[in-house]
C-alpha atoms as a PDB file:
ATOM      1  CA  UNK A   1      26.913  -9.965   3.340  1.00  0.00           C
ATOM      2  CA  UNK A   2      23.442 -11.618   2.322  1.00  0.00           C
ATOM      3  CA  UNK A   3      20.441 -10.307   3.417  1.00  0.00           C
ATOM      4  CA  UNK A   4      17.598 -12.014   5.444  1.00  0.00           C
ATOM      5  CA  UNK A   5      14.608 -12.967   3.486  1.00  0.00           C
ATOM      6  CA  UNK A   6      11.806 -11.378   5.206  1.00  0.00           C
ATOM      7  CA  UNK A   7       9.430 -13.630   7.203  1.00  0.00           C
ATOM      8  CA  UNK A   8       5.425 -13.465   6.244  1.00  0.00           C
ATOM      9  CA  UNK A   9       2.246 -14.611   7.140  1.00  0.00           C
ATOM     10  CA  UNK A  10       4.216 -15.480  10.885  1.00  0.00           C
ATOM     11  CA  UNK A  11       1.008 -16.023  13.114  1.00  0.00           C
ATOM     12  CA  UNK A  12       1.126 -16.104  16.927  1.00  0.00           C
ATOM     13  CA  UNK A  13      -1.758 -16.755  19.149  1.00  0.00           C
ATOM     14  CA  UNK A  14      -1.682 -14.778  22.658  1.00  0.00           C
ATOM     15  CA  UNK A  15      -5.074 -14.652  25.240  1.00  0.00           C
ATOM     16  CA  UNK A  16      -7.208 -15.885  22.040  1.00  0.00           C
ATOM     17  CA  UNK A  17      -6.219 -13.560  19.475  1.00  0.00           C
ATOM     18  CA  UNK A  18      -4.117 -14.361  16.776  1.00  0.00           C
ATOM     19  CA  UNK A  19      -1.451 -12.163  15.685  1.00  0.00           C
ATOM     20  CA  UNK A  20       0.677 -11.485  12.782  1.00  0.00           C
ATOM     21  CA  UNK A  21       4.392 -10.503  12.221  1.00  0.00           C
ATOM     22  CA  UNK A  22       4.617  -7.488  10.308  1.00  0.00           C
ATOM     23  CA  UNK A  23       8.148  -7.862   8.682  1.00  0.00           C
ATOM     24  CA  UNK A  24       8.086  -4.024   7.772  1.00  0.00           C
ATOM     25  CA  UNK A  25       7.138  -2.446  10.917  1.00  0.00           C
ATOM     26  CA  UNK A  26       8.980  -5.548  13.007  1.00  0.00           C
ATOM     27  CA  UNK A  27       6.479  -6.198  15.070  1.00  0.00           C
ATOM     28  CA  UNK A  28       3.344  -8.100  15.769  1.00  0.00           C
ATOM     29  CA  UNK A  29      -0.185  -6.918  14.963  1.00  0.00           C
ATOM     30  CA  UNK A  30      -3.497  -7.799  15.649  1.00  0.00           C
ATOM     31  CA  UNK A  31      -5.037 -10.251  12.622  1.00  0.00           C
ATOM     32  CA  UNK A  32      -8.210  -8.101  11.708  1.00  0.00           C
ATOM     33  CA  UNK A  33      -9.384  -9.128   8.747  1.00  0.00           C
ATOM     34  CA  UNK A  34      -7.703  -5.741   6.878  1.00  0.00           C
ATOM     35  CA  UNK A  35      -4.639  -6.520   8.148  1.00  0.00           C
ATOM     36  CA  UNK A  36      -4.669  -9.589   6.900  1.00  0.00           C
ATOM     37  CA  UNK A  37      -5.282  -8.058   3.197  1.00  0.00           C
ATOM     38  CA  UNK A  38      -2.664  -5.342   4.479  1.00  0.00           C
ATOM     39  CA  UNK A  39      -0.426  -8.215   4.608  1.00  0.00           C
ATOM     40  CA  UNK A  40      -0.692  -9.591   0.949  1.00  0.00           C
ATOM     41  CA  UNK A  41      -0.376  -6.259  -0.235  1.00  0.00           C
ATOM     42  CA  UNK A  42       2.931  -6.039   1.377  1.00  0.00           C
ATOM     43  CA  UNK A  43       4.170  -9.309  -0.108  1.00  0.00           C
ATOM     44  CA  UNK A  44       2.649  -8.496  -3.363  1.00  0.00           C
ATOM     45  CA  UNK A  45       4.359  -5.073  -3.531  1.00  0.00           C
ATOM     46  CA  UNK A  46       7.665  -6.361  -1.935  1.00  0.00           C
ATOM     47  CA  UNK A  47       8.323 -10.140  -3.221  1.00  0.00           C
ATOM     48  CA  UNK A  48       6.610  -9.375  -6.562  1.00  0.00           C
ATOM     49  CA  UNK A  49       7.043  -5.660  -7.475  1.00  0.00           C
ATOM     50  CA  UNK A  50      10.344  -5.475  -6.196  1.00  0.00           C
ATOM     51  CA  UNK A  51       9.750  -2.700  -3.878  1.00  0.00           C
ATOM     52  CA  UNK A  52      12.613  -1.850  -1.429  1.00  0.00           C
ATOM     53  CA  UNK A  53      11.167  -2.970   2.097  1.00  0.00           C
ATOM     54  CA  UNK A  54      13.104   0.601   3.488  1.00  0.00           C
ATOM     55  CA  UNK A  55      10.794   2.531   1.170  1.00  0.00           C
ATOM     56  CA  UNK A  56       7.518   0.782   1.481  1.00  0.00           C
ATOM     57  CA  UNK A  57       5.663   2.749   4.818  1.00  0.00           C
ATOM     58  CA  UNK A  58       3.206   1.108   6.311  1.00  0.00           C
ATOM     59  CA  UNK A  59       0.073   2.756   7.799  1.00  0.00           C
ATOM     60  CA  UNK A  60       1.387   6.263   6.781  1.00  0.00           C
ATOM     61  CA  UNK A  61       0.027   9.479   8.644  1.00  0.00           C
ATOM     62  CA  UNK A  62      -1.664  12.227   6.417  1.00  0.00           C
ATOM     63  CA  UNK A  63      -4.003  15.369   7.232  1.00  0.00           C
ATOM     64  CA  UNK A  64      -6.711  15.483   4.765  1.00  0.00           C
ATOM     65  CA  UNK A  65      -8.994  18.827   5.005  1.00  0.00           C
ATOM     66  CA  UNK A  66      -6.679  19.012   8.778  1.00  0.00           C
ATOM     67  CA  UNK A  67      -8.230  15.571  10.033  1.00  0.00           C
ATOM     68  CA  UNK A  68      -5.292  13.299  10.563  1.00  0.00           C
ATOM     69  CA  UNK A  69      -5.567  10.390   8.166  1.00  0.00           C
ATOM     70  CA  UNK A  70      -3.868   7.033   7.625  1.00  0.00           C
ATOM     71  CA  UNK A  71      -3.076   5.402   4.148  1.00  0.00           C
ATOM     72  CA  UNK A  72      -2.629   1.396   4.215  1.00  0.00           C
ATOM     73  CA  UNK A  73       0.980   1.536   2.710  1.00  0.00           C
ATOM     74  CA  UNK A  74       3.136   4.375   0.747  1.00  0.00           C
ATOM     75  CA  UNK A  75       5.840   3.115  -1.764  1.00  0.00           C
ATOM     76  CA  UNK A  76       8.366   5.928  -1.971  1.00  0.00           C
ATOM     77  CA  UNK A  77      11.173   7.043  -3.991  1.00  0.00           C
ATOM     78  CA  UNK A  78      14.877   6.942  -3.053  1.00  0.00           C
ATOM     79  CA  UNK A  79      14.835  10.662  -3.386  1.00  0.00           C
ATOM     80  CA  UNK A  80      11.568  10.255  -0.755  1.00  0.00           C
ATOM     81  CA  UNK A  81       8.798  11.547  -3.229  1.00  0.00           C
ATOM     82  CA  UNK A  82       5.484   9.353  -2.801  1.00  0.00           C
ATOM     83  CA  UNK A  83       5.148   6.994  -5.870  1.00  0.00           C
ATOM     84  CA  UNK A  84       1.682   4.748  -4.798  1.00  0.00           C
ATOM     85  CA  UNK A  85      -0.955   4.557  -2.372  1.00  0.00           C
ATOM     86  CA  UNK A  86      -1.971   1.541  -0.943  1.00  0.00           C
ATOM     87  CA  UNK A  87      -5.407   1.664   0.190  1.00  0.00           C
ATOM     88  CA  UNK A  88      -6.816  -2.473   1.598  1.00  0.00           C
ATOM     89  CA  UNK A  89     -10.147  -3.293   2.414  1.00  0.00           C
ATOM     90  CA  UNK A  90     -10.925  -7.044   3.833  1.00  0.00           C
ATOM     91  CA  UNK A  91     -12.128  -9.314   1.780  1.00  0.00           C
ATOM     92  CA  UNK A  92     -15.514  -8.855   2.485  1.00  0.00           C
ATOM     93  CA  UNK A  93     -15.882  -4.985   1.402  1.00  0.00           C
ATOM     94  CA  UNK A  94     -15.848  -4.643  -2.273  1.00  0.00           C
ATOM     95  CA  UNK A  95     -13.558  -1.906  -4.059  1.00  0.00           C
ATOM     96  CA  UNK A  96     -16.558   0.887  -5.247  1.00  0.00           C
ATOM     97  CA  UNK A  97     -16.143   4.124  -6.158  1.00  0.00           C
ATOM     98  CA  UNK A  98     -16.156   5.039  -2.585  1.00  0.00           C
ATOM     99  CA  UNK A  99     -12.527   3.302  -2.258  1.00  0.00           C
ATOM    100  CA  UNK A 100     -10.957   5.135  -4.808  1.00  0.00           C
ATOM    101  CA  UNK A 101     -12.676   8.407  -3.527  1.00  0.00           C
ATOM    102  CA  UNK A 102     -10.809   7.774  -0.463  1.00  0.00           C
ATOM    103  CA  UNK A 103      -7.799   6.846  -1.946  1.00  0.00           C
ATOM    104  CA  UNK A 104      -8.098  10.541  -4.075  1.00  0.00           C
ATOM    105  CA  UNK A 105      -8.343  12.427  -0.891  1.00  0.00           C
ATOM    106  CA  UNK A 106      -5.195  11.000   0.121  1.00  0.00           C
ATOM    107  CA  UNK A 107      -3.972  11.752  -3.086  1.00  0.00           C
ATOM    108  CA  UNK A 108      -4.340  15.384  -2.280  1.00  0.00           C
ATOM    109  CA  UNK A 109      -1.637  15.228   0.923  1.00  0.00           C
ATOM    110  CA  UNK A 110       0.582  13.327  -1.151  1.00  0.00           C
ATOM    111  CA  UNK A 111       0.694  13.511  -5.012  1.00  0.00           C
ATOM    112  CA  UNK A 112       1.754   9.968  -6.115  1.00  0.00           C
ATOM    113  CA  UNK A 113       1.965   8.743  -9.542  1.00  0.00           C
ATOM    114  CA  UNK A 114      -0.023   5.623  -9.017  1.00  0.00           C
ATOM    115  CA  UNK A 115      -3.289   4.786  -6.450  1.00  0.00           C
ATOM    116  CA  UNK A 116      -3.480   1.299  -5.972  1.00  0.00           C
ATOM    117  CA  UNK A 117      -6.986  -0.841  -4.466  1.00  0.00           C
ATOM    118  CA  UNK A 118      -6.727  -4.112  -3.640  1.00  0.00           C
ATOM    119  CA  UNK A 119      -8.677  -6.589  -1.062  1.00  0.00           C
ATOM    120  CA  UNK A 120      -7.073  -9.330  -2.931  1.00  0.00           C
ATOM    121  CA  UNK A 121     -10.142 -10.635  -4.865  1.00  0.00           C
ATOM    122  CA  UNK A 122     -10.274  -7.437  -6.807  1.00  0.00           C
ATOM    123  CA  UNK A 123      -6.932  -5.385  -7.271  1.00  0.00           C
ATOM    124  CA  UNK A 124      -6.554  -1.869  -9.025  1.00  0.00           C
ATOM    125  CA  UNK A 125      -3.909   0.147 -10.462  1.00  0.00           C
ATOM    126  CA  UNK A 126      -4.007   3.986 -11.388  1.00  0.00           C
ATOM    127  CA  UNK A 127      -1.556   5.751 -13.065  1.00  0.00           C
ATOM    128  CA  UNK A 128      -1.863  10.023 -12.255  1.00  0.00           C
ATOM    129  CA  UNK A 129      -1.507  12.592 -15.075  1.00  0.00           C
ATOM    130  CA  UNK A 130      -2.483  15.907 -16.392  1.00  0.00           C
ATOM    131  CA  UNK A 131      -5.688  14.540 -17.407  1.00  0.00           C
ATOM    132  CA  UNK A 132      -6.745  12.697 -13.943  1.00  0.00           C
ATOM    133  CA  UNK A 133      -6.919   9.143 -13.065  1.00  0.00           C
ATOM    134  CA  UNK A 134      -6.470   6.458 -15.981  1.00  0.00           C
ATOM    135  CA  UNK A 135      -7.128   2.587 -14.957  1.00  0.00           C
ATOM    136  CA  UNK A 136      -4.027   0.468 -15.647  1.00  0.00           C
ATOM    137  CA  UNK A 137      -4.075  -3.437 -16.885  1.00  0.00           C
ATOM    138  CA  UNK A 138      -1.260  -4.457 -15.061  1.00  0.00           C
ATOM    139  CA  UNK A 139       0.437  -3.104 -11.724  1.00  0.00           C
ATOM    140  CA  UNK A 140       3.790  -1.613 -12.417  1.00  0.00           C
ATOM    141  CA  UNK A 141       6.819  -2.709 -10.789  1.00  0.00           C
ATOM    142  CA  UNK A 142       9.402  -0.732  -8.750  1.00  0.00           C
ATOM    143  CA  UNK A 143      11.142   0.519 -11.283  1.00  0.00           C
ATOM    144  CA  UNK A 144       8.272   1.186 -14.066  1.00  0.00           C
ATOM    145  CA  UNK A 145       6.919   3.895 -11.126  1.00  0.00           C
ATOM    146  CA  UNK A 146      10.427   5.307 -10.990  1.00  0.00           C
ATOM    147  CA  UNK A 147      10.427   6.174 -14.223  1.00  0.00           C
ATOM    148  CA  UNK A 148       7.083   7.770 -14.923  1.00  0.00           C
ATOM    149  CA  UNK A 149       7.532  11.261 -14.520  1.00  0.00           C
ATOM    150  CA  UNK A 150       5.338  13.027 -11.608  1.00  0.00           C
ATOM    151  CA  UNK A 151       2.435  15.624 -12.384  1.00  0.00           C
ATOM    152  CA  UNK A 152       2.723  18.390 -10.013  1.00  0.00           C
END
């Protein structure tokens, strides 16, 4: 039995807002300018990095220092260990320091191998060891971040 290809970048407009089918959650959402970076992300990680769609979560709740918390997207294992962190900004906030310093405290909650940063002008990878954070050149594919080992 094939598959259905997922369906992206499906816009609806309803009472003058526009709206955007979210193939992973299966459901509409409102087209803020995040989302729409949210979006891309999803297709990038998905359609590109051959992510299983069941293991990508999208808008995944975390308590950081006991305030709840929400990261953009979580790509997780088949065993259900966190692998990346997905953390979007709209195209109009640039990634700083102050990105990936968010994206580290939800590091803490979860302990993935990778951090990634994207608003889809400027996109990061990080790969997690035993001596912190190192900056990747490329963004590894599903089954490169199955195979690095986690730091615990």
């Amino acid at each position: 039995m094939d598959k259905q290809p997922l369906q992206w970048f499906k816009t609806t407009t309803s009472e003058g807002k526009t709206y955007v089918f979210d193939p992973l959650r299966k459901r509409q959402v409102l087209l803020t300018p995040e989302e729409e970076v949210r979006q891309k992300a999803l297709f990038l990680l998905v359609e590109h990095l051959h992510v299983p769609a069941g293991l990508l979560a999208v808008e995944y709740s975390v308590k950081v220092n006991h305030l709840d918390k929400r990261c953009d997207a979580v790509v997780f294992g088949s065993d259900g260990a966190p692998l990346m962190i997905v953390e979007c900004k709209s195209r109009q906030v640039k990634i700083t320091e102050r990105t990936l310093e968010q994206a580290v405290r939800y590091y803490s909650a979860l302990k993935p191998k990778y951090l990634m940063l994207y608003n889809v002008s400027v996109c990061l990878c990080f790969r997690v060891d035993a001596q912190g954070l190192k900056a990747m050149d490329h963004l590894p594919d599903y089954e490169e971040m199955r195979q690095q080992r986690p730091i615990r």
